[in-house]
Protein backbone atom coordinates (compact mmCIF):
# COMPACT_ATOMS: atom_id res chain seq x y z
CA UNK A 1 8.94 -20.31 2.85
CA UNK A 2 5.65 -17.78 2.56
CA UNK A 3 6.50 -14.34 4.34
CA UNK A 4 3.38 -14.53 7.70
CA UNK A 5 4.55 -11.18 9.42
CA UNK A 6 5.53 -8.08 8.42
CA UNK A 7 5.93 -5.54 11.81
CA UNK A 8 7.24 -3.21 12.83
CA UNK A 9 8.08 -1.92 15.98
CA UNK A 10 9.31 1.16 17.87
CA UNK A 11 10.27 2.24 14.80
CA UNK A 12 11.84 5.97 14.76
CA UNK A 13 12.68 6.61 10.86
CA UNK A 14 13.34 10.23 8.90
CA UNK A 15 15.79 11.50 6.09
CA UNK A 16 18.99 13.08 6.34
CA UNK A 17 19.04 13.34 9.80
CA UNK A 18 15.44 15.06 9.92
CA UNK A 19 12.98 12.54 12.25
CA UNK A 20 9.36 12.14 10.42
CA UNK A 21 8.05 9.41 12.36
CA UNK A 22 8.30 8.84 16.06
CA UNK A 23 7.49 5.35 17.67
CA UNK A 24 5.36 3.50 14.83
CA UNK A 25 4.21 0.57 15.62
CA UNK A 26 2.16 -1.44 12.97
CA UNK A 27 1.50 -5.26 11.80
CA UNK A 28 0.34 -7.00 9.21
CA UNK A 29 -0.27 -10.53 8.17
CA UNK A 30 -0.91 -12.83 5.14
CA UNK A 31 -4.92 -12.18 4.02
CA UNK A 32 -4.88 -8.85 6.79
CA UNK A 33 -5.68 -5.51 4.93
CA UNK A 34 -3.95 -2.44 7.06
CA UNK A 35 -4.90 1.21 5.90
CA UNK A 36 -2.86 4.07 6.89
CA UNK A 37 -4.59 7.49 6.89
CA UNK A 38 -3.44 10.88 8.18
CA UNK A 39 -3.00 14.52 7.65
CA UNK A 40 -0.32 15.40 4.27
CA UNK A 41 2.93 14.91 6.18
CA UNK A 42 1.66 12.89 8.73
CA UNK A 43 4.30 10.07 7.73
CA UNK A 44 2.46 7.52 5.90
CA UNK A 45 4.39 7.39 2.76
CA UNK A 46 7.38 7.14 5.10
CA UNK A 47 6.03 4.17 6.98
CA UNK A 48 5.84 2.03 4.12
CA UNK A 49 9.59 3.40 2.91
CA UNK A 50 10.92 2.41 6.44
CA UNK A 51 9.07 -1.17 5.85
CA UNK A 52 11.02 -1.49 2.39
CA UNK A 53 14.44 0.12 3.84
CA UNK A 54 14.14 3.24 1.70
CA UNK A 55 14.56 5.67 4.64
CA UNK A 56 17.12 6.37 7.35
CA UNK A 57 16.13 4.07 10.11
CA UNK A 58 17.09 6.11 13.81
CA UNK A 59 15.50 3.63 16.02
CA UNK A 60 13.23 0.96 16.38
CA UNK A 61 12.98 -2.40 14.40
CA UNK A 62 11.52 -3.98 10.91
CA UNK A 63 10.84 -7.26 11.73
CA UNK A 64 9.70 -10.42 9.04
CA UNK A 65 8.44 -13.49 10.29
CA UNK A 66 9.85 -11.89 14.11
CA UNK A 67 13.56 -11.56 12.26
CA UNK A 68 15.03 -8.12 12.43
CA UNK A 69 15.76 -7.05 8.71
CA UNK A 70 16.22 -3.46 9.37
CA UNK A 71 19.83 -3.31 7.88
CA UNK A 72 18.65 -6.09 5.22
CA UNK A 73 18.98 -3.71 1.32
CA UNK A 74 15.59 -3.23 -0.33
CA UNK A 75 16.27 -6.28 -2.96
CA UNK A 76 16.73 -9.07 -0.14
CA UNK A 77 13.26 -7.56 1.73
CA UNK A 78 11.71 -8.22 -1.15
CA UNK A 79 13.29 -11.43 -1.94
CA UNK A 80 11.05 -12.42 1.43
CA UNK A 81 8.12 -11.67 0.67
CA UNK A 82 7.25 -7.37 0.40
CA UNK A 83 6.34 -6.16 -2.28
CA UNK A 84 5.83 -2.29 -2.82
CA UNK A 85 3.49 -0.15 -5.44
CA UNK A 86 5.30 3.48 -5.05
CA UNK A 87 2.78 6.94 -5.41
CA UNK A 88 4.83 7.32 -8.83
CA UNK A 89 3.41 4.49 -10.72
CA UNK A 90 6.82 2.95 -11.43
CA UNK A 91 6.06 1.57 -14.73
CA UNK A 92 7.67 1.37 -18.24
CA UNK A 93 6.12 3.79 -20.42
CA UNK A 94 8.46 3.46 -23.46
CA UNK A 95 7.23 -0.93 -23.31
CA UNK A 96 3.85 -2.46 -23.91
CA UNK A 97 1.88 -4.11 -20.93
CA UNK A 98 2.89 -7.76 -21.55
CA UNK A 99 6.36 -6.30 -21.69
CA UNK A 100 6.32 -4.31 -18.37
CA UNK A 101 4.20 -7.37 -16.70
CA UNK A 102 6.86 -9.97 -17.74
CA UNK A 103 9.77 -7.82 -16.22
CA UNK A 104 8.28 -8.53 -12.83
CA UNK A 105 8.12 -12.11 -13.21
CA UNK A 106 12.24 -12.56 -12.45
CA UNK A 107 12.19 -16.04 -14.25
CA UNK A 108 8.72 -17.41 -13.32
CA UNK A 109 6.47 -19.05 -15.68
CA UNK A 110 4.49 -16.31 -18.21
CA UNK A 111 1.43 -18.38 -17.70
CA UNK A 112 1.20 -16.30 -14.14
CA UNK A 113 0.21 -13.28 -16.83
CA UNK A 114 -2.88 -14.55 -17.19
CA UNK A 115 -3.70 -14.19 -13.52
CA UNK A 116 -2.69 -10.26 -14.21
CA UNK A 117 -5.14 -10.10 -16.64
CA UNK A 118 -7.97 -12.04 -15.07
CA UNK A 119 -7.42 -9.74 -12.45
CA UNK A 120 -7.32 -6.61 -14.59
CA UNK A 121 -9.36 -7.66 -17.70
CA UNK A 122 -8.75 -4.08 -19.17
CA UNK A 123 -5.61 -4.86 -19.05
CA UNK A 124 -5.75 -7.76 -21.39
CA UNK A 125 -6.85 -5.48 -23.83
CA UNK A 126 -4.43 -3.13 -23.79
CA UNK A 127 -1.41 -5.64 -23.06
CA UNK A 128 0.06 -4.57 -26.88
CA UNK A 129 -0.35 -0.60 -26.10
CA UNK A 130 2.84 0.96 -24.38
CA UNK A 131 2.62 2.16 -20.82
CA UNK A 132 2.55 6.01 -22.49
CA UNK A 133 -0.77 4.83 -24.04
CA UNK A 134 -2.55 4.07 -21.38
CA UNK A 135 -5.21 6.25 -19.20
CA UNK A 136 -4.06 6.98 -15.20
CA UNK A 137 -6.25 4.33 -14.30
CA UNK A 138 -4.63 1.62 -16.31
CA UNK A 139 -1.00 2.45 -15.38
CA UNK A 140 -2.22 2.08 -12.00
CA UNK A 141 -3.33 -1.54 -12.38
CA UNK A 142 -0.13 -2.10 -14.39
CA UNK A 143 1.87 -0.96 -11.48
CA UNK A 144 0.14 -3.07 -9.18
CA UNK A 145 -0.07 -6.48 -11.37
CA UNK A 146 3.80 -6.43 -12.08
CA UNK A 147 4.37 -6.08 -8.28
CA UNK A 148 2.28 -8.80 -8.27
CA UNK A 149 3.93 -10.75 -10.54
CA UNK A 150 6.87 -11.32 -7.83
CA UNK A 151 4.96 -13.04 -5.62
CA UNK A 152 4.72 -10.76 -3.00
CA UNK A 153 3.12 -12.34 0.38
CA UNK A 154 2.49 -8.51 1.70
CA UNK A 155 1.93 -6.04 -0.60
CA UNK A 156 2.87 -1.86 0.25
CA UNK A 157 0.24 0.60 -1.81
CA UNK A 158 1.27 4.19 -1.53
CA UNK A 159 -1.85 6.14 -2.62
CA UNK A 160 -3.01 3.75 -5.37
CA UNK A 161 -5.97 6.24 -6.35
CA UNK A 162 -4.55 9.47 -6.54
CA UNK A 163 -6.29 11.29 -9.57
CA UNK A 164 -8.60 8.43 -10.79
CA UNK A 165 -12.18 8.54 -11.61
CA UNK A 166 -14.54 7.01 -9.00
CA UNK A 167 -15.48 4.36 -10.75
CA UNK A 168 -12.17 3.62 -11.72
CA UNK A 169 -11.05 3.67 -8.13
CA UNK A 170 -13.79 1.57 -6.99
CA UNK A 171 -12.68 -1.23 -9.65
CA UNK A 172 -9.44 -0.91 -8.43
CA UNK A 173 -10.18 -1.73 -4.65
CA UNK A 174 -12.49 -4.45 -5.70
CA UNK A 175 -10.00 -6.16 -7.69
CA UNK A 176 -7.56 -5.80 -4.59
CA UNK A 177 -10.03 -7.25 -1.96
CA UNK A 178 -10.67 -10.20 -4.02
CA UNK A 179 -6.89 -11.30 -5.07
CA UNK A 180 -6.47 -11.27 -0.51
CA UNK A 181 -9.39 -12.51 0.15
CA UNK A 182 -8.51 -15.97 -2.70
CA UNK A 183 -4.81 -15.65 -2.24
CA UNK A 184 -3.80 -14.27 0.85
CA UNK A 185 -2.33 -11.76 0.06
CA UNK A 186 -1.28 -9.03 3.01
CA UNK A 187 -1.86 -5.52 1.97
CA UNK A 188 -0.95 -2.17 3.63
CA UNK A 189 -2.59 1.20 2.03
CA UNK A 190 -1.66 4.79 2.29
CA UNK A 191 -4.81 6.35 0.92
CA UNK A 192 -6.24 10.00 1.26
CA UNK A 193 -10.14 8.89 0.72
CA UNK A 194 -10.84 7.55 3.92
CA UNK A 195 -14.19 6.24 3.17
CA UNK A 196 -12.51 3.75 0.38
CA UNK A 197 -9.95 2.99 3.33
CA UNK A 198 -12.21 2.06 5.86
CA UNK A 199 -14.11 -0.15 3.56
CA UNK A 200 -11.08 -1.88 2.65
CA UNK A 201 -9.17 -2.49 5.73
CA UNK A 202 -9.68 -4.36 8.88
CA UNK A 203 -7.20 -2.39 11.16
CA UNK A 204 -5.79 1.05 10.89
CA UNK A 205 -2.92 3.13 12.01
CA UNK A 206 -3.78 6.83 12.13
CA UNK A 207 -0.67 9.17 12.36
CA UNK A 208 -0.38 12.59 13.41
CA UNK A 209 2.46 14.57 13.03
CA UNK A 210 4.58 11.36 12.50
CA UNK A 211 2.94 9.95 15.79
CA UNK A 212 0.45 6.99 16.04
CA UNK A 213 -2.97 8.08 17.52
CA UNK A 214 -4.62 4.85 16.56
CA UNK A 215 -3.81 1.93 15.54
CA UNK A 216 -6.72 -1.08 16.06
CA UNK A 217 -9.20 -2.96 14.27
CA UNK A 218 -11.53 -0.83 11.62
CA UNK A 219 -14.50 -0.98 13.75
CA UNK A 220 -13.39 0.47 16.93
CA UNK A 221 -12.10 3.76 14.65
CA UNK A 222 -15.32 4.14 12.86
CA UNK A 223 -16.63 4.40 16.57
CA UNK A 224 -14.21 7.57 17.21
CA UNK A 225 -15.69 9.93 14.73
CA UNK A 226 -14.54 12.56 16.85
CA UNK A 227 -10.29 10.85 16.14
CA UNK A 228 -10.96 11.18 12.81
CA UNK A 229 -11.98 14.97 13.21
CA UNK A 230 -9.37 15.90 15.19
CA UNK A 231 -6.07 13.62 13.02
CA UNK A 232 -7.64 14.46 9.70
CA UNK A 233 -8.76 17.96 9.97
CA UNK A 234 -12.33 16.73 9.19
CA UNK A 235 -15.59 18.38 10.43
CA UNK A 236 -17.48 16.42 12.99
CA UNK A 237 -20.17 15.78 10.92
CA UNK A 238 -17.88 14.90 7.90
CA UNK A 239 -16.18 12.37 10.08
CA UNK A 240 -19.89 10.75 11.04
CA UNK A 241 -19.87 10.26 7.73
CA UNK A 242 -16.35 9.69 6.44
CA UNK A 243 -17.19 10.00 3.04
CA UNK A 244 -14.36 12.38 1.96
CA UNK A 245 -10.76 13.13 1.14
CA UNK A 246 -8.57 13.71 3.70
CA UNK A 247 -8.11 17.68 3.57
CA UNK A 248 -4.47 19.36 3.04
């Protein structure tokens, strides 16, 4: 059975006993596009680790399909349904790109390859160069095709774009909106260029200081400008605007 929900709620969530987020709550469905934006160390990287059970969880619930899985192991949540593209580019670097893409299959037919690369054309071409080959950009698609290679019914992006070219990034996103907008698929993005973010999603949760300060449909933020200047560290009229990195 398809994963429909991923939420979570109340959620209180640090590591080793130090709190980093304080009463998230956030939800996503199949074909819904969530962005997370916030200050550095606002929590957002940590929100998607609670989702995937990869922090210490001190309160609250993650809940799929409305079933608490909060002491569920990483594997079995993703054995439901999440899948999760970590800021490190978790790739192979010492196997090609067909190799690397048909590690995240987990027994399902190769044929799915081919919707990797009709996805990511470039990287069809490169899929007999090793991951150490490739350009920043490419790795990044690789990362994201063999998550999607398992299936996932939500997918969990932890700052996808960090240190490519424009262009590149733009690609990127437009490859992402298409796959769940055709298949369905759920995404949540951490992202620090909040123009891209805004573009992409249709709700966002924006932390402060591992609190919530929004969280609502896109179109209600981009009404706020004066939120955004005040969670992000923005200037007013940079916020109008939004077309710029979040700011350290």
């Amino acid at each position: 059975m398809a994963l429909t929900e991923l939420a979570l709620r109340g959620v209180v969530a640090g590591y080793g006993g130090t709190t980093v987020l304080e009463q998230v709550n956030l939800s996503v469905r199949r074909g819904e596009r969530i962005g997370i934006i916030g200050r550095n160390g606002a929590g957002k990287t940590t929100t998607l680790a609670t989702a995937m059970g990869l922090t210490q969880r001190i309160q609250g619930q993650v809940l799929i399909d409305g079933v608490d899985v909060s002491f569920l192991p990483t594997p079995e949540r993703a054995r439901r349904g999440l899948g999760y593209v970590p800021q490190t580019r978790d790739i192979f670097k010492s196997m090609t790109v067909q190799d690397n893409l048909r590690t995240g299959l987990q027994g399902r037919p190769e044929a799915r390859l081919d919707e990797a690369y009709a996805l990511f054309p470039r990287l069809h071409e490169r899929r007999h160069n090793y991951g150490n080959e490739l350009s920043g950009g490419e790795q990044q698609m690789l990362s994201i095709a063999r998550a999607l290679m398992g299936q996932p019914d939500i997918l969990l992006l932890d700052e996808p774009l960090e240190g490519l070219a424009p262009v590149v990034a733009q690609e990127l996103m437009s490859s992402l909106s298409t796959f769940s907008s055709e298949r369905g698929l759920g995404c949540v993005l951490v992202e620090q260029h909040v123009a891209l973010v805004l573009d992409f999603a249709t709700s966002i949760l924006l932390l402060e200081r591992g609190r919530p300060v929004f969280w609502g449909p896109t179109h209600d933020l981009k009404k706020r400008p004066e939120l955004l200047a005040s969670a992000i560290g923005l200037k007013s009229s940079a916020a109008n605007s939004v077309d710029v990195a979040i700011q350290p």
